[in-house]
C-alpha atoms as a PDB file:
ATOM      1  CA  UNK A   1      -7.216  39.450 108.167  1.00  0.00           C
ATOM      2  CA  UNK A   2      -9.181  42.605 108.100  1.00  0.00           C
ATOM      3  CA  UNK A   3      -9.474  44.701 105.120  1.00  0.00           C
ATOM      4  CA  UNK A   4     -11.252  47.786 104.383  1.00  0.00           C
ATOM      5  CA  UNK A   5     -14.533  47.737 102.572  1.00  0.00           C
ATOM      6  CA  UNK A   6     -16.342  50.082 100.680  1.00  0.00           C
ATOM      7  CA  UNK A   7     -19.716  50.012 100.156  1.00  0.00           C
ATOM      8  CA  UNK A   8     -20.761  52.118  96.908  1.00  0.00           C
ATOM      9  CA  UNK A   9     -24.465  52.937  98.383  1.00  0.00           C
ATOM     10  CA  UNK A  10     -23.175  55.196 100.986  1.00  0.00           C
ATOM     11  CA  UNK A  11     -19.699  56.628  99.519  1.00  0.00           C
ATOM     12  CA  UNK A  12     -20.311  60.305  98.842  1.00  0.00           C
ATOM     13  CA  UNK A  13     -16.369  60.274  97.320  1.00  0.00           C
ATOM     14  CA  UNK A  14     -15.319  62.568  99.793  1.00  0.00           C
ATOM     15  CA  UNK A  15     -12.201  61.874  99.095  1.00  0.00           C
ATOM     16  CA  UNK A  16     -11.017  62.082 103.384  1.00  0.00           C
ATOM     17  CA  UNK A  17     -10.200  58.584 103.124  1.00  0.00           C
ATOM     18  CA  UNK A  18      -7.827  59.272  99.946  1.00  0.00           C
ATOM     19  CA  UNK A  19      -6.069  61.826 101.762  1.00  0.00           C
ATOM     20  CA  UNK A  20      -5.200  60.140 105.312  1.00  0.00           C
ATOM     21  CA  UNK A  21      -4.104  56.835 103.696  1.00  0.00           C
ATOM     22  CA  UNK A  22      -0.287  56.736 104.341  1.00  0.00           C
ATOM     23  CA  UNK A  23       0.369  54.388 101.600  1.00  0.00           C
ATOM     24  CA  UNK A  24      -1.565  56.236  99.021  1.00  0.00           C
ATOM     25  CA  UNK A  25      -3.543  53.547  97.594  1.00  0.00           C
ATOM     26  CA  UNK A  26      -7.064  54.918  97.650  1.00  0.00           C
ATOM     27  CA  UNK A  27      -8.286  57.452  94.649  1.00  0.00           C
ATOM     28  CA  UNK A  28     -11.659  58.678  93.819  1.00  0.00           C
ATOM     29  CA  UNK A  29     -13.094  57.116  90.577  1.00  0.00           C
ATOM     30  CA  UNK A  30     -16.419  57.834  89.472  1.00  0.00           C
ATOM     31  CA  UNK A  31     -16.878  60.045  92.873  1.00  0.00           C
ATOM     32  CA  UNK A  32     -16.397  56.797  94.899  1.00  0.00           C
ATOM     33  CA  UNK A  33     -13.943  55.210  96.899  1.00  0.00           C
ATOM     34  CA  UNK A  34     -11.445  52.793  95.299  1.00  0.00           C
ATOM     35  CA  UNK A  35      -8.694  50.853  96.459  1.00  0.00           C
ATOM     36  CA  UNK A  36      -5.754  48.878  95.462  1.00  0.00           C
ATOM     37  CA  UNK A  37      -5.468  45.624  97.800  1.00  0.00           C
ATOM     38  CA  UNK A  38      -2.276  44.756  96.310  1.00  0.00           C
ATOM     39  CA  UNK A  39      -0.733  47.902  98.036  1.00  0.00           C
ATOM     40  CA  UNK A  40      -2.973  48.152 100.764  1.00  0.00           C
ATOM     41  CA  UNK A  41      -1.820  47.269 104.159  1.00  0.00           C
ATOM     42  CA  UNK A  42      -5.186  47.464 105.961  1.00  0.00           C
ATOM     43  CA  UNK A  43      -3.711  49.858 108.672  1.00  0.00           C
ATOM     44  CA  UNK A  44      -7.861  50.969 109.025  1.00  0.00           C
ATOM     45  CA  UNK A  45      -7.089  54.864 109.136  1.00  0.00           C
ATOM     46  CA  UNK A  46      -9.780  55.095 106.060  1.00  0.00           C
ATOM     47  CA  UNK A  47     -12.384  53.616 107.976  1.00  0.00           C
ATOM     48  CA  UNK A  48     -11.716  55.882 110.907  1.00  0.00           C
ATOM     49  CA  UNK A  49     -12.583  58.889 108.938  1.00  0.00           C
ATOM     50  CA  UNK A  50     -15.221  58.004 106.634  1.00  0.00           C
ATOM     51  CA  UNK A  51     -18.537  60.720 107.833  1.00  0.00           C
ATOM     52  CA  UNK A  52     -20.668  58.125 106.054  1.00  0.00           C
ATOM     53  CA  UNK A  53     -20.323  54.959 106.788  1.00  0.00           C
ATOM     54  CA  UNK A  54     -18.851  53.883 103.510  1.00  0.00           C
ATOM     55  CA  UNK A  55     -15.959  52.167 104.413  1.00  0.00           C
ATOM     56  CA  UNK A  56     -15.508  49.536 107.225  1.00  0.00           C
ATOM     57  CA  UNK A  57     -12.755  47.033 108.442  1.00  0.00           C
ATOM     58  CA  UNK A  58     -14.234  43.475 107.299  1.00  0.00           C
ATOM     59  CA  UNK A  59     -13.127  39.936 107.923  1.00  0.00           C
ATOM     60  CA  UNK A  60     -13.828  38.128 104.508  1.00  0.00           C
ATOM     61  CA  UNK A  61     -13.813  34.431 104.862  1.00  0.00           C
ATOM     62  CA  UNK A  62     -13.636  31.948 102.285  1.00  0.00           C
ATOM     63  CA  UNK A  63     -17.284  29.847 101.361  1.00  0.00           C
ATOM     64  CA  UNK A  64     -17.348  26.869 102.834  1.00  0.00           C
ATOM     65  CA  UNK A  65     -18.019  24.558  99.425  1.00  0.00           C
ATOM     66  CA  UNK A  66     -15.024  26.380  97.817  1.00  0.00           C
ATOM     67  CA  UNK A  67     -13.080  25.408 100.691  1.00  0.00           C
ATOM     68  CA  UNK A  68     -13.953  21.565 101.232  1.00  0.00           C
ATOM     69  CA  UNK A  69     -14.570  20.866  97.600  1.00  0.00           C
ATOM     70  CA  UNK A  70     -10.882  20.642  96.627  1.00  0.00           C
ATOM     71  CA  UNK A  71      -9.706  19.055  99.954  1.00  0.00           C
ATOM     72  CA  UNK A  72     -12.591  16.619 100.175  1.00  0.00           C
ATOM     73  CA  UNK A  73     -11.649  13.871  97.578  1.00  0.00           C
ATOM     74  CA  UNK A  74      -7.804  14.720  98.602  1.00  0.00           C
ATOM     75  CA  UNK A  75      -8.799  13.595 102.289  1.00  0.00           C
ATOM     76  CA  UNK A  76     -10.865  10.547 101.363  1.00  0.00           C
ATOM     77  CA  UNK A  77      -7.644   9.505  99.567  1.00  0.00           C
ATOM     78  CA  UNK A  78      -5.212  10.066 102.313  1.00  0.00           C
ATOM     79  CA  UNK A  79      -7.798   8.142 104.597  1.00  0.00           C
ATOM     80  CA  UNK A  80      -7.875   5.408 102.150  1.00  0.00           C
ATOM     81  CA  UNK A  81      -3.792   5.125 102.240  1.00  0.00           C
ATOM     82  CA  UNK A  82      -3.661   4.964 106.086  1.00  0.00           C
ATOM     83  CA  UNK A  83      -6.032   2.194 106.156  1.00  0.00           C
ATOM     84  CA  UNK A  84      -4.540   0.042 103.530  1.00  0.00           C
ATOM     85  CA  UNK A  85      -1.352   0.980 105.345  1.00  0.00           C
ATOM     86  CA  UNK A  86      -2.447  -0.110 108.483  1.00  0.00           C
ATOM     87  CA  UNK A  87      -3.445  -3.643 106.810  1.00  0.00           C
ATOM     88  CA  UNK A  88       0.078  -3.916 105.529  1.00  0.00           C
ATOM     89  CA  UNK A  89       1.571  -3.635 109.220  1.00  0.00           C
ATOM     90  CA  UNK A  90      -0.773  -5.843 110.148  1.00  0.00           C
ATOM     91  CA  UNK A  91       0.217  -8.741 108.677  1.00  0.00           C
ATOM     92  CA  UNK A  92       3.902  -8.311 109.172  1.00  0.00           C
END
C-alpha cells in the first residue's frame, strides 16, 4: 500500500497539500506537514502538489527480522507435527 510521506527537511508548510486533501486530514503544525493515517486514504493528491518535494507516495514494508522472528519458531513447530504425523501413518 502506498502512503504519503513527509519528509520534515524539505516541508516549507505551505500548507497546498492541507488544502487539496479531500478528506481533510492534513494540518500544518509547527509550519510542517502533518497527517492523520487513521483517516487518510492515500488518494496521493498531496504529493501531486507539493513545490518542494516534501511529500511523496511510499511503499513501507515491514523489516525482515520483525517479520520471520515471530513466524520462525511457529514454522519449525508445524514442520515438526507433519513429520511426526507422517511417522504415525506410517506405521498404520
Amino acid at each position: 500500500m502506498w502512503i504519503p510521506v513527509v519528509d520534515p527537511t524539505k516541508c516549507i508548510g505551505c500548507g497546498k497539500c492541507a488544502e487539496v486533501c479531500p478528506e481533510e486530514v492534513i494540518e500544518i503544525v509547527d509550519r510542517k506537514s502533518v497527517i492523520d493515517y487513521n483517516r487518510c486514504t492515500c488518494c496521493g493528491v498531496c504529493d501531486r502538489v507539493c513545490q518542494t518535494g516534501a511529500m511523496e507516495m511510499k511503499n513501507p514494508k515491514m523489516p525482515e527480522v520483525a517479520m520471520y522472528a515471530g513466524f520462525r519458531h511457529e514454522l519449525m513447530a508445524l514442520k515438526q507435527m507433519i513429520k511426526q504425523m507422517r511417522k504415525e501413518l506410517r506405521g498404520w
